[in-house]
C-alpha atoms as a PDB file:
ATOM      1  CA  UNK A   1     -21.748 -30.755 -51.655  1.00  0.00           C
ATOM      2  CA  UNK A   2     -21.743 -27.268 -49.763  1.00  0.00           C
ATOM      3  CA  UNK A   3     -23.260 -27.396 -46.875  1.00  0.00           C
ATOM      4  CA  UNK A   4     -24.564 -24.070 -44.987  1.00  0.00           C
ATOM      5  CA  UNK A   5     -25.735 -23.975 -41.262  1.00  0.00           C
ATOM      6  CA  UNK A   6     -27.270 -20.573 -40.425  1.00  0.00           C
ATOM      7  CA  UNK A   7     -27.452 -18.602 -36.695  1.00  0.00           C
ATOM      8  CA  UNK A   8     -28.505 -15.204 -35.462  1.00  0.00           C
ATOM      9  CA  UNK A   9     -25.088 -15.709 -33.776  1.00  0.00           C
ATOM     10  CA  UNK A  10     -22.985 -18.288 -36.223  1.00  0.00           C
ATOM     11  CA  UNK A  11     -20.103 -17.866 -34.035  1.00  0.00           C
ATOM     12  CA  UNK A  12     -21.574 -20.378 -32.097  1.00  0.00           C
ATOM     13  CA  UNK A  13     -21.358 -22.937 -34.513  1.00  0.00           C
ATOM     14  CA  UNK A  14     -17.321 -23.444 -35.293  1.00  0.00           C
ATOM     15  CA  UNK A  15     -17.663 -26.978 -33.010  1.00  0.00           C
ATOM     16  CA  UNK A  16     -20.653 -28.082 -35.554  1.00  0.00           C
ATOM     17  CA  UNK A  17     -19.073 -26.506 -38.996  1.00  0.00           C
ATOM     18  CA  UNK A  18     -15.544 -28.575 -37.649  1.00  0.00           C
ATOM     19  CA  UNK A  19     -17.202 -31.756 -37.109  1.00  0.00           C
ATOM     20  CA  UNK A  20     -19.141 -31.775 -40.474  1.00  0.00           C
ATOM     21  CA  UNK A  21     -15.480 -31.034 -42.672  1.00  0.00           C
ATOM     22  CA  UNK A  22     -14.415 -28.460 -45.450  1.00  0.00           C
ATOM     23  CA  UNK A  23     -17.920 -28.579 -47.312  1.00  0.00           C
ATOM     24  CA  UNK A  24     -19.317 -26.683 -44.108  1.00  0.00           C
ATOM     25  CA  UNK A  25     -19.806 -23.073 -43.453  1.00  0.00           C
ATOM     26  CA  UNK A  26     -21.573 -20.434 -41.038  1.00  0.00           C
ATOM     27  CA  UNK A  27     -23.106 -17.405 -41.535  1.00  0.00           C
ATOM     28  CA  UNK A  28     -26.274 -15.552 -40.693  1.00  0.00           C
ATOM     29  CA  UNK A  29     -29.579 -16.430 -41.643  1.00  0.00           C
ATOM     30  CA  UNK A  30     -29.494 -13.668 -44.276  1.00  0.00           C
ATOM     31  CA  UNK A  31     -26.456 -14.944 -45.721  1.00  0.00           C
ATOM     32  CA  UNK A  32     -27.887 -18.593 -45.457  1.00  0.00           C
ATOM     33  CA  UNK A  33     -30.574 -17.340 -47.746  1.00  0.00           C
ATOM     34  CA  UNK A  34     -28.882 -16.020 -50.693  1.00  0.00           C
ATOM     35  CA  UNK A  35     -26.555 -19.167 -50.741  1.00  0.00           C
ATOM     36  CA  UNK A  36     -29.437 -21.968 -52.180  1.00  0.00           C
ATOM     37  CA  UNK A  37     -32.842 -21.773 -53.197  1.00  0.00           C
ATOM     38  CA  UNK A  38     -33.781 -24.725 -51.052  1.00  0.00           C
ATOM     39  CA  UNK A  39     -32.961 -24.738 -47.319  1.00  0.00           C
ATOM     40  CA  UNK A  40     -34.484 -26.298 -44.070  1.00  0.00           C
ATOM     41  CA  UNK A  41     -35.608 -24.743 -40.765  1.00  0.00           C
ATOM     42  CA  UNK A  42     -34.861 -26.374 -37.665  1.00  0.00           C
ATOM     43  CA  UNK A  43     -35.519 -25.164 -34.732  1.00  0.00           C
ATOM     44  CA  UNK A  44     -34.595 -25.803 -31.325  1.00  0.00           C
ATOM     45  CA  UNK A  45     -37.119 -24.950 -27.992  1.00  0.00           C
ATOM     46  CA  UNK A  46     -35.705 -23.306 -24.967  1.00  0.00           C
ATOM     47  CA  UNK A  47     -37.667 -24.524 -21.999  1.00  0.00           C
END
């Protein structure tokens, strides 16, 4: 199953799209949207 993880800078996420395998991509959060109908938002604080 395709798996999409989403960033306002995606280039940060080749260590995370590597560790999850060939079923993983990055893109922006516009391209995120347009590749499911269902998706999740996680967020992470910056303290």
């Amino acid at each position: 199953m395709p798996l999409s993880f989403s960033s306002r800078n995606p280039e940060k996420l080749s260590a995370l799209v590597a560790a999850v395998g060939s079923n993983a991509i990055a893109g922006t959060i516009a391209e995120a949207t347009s590749f499911t109908d269902k998706f999740w938002i996680i967020s992470q604080s910056q303290t």
